[in-house]
Protein backbone atom coordinates (compact mmCIF):
# COMPACT_ATOMS: atom_id res chain seq x y z
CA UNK A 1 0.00 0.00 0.00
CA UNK A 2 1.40 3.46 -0.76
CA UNK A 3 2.09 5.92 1.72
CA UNK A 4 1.04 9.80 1.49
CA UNK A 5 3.56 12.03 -0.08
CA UNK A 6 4.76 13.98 2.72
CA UNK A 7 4.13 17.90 2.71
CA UNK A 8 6.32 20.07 1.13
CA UNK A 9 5.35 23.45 3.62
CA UNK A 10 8.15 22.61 6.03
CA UNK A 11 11.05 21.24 3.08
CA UNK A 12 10.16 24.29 1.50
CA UNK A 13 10.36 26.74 4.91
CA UNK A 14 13.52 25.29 5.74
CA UNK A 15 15.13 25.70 2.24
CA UNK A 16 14.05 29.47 2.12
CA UNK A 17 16.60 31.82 2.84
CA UNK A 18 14.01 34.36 3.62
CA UNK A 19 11.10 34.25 6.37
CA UNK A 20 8.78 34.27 3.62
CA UNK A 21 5.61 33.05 4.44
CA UNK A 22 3.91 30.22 1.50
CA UNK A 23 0.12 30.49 1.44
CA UNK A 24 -1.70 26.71 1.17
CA UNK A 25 -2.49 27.41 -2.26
CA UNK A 26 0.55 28.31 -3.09
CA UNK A 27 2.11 25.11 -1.45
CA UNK A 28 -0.60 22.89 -3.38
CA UNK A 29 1.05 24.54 -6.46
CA UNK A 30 4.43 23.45 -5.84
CA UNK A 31 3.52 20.06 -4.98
CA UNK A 32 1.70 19.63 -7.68
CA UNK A 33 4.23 21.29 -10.04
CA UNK A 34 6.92 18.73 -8.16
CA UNK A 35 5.11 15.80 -9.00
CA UNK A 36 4.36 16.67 -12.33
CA UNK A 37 8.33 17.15 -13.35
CA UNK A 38 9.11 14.13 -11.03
CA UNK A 39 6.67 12.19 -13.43
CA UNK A 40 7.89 13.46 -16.31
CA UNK A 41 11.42 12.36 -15.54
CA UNK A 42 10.09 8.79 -14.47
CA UNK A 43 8.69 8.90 -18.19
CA UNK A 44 11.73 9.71 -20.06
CA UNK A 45 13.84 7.05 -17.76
CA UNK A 46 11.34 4.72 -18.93
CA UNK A 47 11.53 5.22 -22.34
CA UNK A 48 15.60 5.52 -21.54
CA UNK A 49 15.33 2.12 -19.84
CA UNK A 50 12.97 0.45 -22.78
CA UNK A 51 15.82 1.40 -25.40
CA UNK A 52 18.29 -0.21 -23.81
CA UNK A 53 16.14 -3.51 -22.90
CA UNK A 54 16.35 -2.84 -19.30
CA UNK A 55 13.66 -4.27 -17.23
CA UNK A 56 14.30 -2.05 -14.45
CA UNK A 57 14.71 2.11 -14.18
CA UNK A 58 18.64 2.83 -12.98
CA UNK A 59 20.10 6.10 -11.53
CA UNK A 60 21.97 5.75 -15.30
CA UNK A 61 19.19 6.34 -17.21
CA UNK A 62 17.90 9.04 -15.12
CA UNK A 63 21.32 10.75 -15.59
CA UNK A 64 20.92 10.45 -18.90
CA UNK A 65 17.57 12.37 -19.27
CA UNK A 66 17.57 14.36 -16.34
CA UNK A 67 19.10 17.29 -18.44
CA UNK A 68 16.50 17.27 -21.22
CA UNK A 69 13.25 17.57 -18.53
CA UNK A 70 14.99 19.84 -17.00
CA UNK A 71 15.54 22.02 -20.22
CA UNK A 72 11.69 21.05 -21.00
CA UNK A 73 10.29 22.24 -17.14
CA UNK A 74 12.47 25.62 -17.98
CA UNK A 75 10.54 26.34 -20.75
């Protein structure tokens, strides 16, 4: 059974330089932004993994397309 995805409010309060104060929507918006590109990535390593007849998803292939979804979330 899967577990909740934990909150991002207090990751995200103690990565802020700032004492800047995140609103709930706002923090809805950056988990769901998160799990979007975190998706997206899984995607690509798939499709990195399926080329290369892997049956499994390895930190390699995630290497290997981490730079284009990050070029894609960019915009």
């Amino acid at each position: 059974m899967l577990n909740k995805a934990p909150k991002l409010k207090h990751t995200v309060k103690a990565k802020m330089k700032s004492n800047m104060n995140v609103r709930p929507a706002s923090e809805a918006m950056i988990e769901l932004i998160t799990l979007l590109f975190v998706n997206s990535l899984a995607e690509e390593a798939k499709a990195k993994a399926f080329e290369e007849k892997s049956a499994t998803i390895k930190a390699q292939h995630l290497k290997a397309v981490a730079k284009k979804v990050l070029k894609k979330a960019k915009g």
